[in-house]
PDB file of N, CA and C in Angstrom:
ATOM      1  N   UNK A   1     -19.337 -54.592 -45.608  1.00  0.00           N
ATOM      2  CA  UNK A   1     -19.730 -53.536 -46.504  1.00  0.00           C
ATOM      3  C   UNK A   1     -18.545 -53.093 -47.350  1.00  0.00           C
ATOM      4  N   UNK A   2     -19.182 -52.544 -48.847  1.00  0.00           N
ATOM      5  CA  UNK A   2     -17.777 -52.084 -49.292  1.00  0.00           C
ATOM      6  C   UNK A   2     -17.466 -50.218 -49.072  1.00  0.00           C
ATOM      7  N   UNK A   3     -16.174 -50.738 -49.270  1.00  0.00           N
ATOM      8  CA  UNK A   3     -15.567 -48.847 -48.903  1.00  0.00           C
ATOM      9  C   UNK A   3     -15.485 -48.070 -50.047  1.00  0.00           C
ATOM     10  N   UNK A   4     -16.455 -47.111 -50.002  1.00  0.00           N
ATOM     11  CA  UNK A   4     -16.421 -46.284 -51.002  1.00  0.00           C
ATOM     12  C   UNK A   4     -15.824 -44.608 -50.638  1.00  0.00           C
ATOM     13  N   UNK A   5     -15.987 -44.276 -51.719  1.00  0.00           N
ATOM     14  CA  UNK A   5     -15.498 -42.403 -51.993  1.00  0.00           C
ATOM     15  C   UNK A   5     -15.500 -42.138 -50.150  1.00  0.00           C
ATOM     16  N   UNK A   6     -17.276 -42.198 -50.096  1.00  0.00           N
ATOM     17  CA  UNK A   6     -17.512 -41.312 -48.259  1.00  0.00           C
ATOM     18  C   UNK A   6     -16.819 -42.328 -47.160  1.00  0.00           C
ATOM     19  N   UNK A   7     -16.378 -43.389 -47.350  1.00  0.00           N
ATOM     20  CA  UNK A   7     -15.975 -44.318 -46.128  1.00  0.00           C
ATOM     21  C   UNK A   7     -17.217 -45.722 -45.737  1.00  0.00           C
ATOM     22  N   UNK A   8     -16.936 -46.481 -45.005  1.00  0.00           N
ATOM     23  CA  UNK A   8     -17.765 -47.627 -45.337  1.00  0.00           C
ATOM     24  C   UNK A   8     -19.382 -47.148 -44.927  1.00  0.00           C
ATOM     25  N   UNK A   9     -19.865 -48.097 -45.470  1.00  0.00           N
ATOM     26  CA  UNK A   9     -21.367 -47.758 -45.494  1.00  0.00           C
ATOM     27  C   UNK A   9     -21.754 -48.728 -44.423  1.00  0.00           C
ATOM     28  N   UNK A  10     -22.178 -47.742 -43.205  1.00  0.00           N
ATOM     29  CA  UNK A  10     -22.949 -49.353 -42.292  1.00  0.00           C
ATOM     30  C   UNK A  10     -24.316 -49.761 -42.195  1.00  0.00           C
ATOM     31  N   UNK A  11     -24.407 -50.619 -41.869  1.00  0.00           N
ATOM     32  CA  UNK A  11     -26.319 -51.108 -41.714  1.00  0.00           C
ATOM     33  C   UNK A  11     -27.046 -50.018 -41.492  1.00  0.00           C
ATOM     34  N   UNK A  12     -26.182 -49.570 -40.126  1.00  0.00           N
ATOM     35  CA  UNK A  12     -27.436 -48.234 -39.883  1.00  0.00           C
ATOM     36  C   UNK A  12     -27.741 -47.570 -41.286  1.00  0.00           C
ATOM     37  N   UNK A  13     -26.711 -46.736 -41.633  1.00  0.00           N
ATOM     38  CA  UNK A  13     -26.909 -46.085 -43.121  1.00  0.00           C
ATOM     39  C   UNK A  13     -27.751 -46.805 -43.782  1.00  0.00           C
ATOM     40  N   UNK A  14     -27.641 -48.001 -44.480  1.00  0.00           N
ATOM     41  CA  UNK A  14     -28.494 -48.935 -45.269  1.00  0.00           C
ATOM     42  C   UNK A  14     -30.284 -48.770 -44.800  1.00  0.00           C
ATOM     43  N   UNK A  15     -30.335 -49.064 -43.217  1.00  0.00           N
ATOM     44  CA  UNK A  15     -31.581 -48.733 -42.852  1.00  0.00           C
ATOM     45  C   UNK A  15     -32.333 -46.918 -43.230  1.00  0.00           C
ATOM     46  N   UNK A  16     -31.463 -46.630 -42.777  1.00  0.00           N
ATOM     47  CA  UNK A  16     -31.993 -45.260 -43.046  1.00  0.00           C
ATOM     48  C   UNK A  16     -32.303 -44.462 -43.841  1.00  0.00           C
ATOM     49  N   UNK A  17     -31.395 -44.981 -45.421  1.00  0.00           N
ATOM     50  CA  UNK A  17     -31.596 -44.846 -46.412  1.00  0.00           C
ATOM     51  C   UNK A  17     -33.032 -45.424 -47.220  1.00  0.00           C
ATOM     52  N   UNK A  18     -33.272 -46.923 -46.899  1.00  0.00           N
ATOM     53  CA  UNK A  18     -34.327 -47.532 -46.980  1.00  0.00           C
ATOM     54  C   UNK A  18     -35.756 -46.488 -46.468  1.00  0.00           C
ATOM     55  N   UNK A  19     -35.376 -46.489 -44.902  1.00  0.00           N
ATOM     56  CA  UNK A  19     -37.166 -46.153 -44.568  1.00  0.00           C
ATOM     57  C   UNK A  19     -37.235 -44.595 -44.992  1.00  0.00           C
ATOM     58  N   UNK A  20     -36.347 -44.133 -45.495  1.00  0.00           N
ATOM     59  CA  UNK A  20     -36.304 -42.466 -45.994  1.00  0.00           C
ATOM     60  C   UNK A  20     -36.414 -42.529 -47.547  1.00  0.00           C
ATOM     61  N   UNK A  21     -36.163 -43.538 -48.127  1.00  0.00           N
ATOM     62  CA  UNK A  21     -36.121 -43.569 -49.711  1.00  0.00           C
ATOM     63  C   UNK A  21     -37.262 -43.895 -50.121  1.00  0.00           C
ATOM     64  N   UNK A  22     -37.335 -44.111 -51.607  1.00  0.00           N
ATOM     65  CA  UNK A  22     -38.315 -44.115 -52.302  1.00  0.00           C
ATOM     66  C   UNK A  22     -37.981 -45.116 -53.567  1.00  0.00           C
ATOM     67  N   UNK A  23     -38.378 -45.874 -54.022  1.00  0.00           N
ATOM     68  CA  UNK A  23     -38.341 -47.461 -55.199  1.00  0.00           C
ATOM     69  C   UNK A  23     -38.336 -46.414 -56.365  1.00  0.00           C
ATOM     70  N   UNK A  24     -37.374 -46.486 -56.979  1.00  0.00           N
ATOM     71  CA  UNK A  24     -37.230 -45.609 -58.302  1.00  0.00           C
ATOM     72  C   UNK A  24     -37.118 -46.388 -59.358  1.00  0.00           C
ATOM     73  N   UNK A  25     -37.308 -47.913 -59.220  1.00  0.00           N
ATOM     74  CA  UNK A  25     -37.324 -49.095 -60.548  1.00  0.00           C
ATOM     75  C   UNK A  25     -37.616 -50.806 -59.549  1.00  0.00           C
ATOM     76  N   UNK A  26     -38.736 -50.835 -60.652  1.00  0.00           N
ATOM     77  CA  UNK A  26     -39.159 -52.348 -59.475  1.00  0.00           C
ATOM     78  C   UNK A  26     -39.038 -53.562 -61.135  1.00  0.00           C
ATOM     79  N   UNK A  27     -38.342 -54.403 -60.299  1.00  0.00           N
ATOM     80  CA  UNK A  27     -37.518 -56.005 -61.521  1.00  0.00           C
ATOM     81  C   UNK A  27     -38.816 -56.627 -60.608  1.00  0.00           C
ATOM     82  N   UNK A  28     -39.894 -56.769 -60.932  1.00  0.00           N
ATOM     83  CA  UNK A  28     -40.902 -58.159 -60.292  1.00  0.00           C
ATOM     84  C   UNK A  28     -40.579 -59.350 -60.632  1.00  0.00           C
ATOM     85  N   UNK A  29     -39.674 -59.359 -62.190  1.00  0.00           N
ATOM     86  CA  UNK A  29     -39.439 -60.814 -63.063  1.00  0.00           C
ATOM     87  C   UNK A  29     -38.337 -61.527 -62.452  1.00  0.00           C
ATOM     88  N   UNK A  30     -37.574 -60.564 -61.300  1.00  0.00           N
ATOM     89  CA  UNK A  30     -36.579 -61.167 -60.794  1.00  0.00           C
ATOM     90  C   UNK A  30     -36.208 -62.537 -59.759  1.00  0.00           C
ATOM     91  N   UNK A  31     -35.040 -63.508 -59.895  1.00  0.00           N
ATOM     92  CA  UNK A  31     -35.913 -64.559 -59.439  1.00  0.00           C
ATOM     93  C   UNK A  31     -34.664 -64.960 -59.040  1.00  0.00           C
ATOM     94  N   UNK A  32     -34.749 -65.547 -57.464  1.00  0.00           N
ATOM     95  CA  UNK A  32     -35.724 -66.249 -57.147  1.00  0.00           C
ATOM     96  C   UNK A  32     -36.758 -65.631 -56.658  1.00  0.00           C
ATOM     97  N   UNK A  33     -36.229 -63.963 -56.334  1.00  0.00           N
ATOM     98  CA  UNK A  33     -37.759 -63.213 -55.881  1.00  0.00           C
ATOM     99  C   UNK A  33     -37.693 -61.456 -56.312  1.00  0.00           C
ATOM    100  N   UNK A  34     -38.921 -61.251 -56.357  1.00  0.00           N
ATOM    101  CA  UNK A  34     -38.892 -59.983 -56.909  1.00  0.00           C
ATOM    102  C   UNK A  34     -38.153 -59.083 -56.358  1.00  0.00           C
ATOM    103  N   UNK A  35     -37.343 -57.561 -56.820  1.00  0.00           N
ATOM    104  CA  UNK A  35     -36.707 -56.616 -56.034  1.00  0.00           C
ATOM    105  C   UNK A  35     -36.611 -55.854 -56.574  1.00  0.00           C
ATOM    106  N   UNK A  36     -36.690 -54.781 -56.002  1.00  0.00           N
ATOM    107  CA  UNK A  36     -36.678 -53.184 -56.275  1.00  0.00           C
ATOM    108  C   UNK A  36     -35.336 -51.847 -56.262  1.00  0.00           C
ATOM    109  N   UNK A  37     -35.188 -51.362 -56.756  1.00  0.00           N
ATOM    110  CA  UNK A  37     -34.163 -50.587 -56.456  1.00  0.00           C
ATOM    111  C   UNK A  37     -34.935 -49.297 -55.788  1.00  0.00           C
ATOM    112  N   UNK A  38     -34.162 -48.685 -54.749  1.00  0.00           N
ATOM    113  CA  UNK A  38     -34.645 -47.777 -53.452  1.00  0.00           C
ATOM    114  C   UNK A  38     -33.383 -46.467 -53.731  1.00  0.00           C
ATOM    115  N   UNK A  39     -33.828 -45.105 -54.028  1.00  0.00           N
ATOM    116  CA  UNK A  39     -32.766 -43.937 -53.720  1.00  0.00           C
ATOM    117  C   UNK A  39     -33.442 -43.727 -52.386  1.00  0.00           C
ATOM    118  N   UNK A  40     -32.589 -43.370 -51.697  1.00  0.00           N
ATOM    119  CA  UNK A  40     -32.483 -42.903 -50.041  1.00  0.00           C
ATOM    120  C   UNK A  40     -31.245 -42.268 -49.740  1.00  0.00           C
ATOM    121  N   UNK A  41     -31.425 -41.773 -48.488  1.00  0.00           N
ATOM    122  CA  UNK A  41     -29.953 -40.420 -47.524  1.00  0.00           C
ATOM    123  C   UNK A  41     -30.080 -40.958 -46.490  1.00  0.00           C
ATOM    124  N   UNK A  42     -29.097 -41.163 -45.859  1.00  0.00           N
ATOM    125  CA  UNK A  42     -29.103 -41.643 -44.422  1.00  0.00           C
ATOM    126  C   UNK A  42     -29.440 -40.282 -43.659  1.00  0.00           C
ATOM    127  N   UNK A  43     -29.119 -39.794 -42.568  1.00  0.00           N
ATOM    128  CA  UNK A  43     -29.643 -39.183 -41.385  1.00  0.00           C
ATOM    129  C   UNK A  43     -28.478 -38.315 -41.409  1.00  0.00           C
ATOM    130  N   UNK A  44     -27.354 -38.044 -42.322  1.00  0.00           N
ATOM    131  CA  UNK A  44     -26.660 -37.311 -42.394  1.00  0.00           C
ATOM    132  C   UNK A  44     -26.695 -36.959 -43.957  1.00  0.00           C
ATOM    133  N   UNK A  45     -27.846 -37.304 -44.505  1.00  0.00           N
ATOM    134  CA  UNK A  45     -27.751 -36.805 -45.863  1.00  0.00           C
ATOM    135  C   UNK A  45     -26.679 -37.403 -47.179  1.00  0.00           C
ATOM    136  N   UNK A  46     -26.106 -38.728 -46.546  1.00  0.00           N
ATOM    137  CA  UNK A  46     -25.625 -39.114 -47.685  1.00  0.00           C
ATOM    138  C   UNK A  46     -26.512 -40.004 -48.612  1.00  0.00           C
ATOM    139  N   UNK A  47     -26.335 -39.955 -49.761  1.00  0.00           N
ATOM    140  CA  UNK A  47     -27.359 -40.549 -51.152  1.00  0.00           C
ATOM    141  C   UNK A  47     -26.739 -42.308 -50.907  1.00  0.00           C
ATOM    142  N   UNK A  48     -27.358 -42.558 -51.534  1.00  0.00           N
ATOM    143  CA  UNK A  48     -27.360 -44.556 -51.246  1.00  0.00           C
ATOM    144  C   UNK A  48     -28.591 -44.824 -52.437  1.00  0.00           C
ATOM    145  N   UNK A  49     -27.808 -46.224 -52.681  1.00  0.00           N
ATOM    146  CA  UNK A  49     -28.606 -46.329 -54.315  1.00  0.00           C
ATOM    147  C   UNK A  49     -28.952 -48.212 -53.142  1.00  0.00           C
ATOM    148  N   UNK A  50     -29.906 -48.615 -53.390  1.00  0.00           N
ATOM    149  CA  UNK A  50     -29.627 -50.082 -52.455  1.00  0.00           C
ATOM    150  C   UNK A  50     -31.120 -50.684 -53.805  1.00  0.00           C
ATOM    151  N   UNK A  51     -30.725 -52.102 -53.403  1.00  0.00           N
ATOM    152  CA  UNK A  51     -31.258 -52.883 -54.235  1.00  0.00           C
ATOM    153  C   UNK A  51     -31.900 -53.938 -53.636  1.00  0.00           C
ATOM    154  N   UNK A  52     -33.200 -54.115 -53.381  1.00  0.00           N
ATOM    155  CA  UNK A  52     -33.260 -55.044 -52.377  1.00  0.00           C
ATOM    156  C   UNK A  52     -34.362 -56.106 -53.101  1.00  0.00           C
ATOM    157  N   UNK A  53     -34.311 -57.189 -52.109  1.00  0.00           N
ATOM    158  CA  UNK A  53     -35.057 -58.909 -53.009  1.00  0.00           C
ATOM    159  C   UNK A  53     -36.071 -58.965 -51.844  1.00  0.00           C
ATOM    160  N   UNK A  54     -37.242 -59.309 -51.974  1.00  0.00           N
ATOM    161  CA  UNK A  54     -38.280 -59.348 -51.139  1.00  0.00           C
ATOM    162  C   UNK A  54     -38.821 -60.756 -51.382  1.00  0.00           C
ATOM    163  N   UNK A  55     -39.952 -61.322 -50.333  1.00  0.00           N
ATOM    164  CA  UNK A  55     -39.924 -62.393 -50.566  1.00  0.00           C
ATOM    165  C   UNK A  55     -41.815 -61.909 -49.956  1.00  0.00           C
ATOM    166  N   UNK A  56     -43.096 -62.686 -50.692  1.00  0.00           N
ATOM    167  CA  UNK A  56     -44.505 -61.818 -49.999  1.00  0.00           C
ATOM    168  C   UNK A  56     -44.610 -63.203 -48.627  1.00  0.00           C
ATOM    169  N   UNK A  57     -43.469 -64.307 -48.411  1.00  0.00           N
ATOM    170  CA  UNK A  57     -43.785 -64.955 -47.504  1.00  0.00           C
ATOM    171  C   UNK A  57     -43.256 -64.639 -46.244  1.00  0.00           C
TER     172      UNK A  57
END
């Protein structure tokens, strides 16, 4: 992970941010597979911008 301003960002954070966030811009044209950008807070309230590639298989 990279180290930012708050200190490194770990998976957990990443998860938590995810199932607490919300898709604030979806790239469907993106390729090799579609992905969305997600704002979310982890469980201590820090903001996380994450970008994720999905695959419907």
């Amino acid at each position: 992970m990279r180290n930012e301003e708050f200190g490194l960002i770990s998976d957990k954070e990443i998860c938590e941010a995810i199932m607490s966030g919300e898709v604030i811009e979806s790239y469907q044209q993106n390729e090799p597979y579609p992905s969305c950008l997600i704002y979310g807070e982890t469980g201590k309230g820090r903001p996380l911008h994450i970008v994720c590639a999905y695959s419907e298989t």
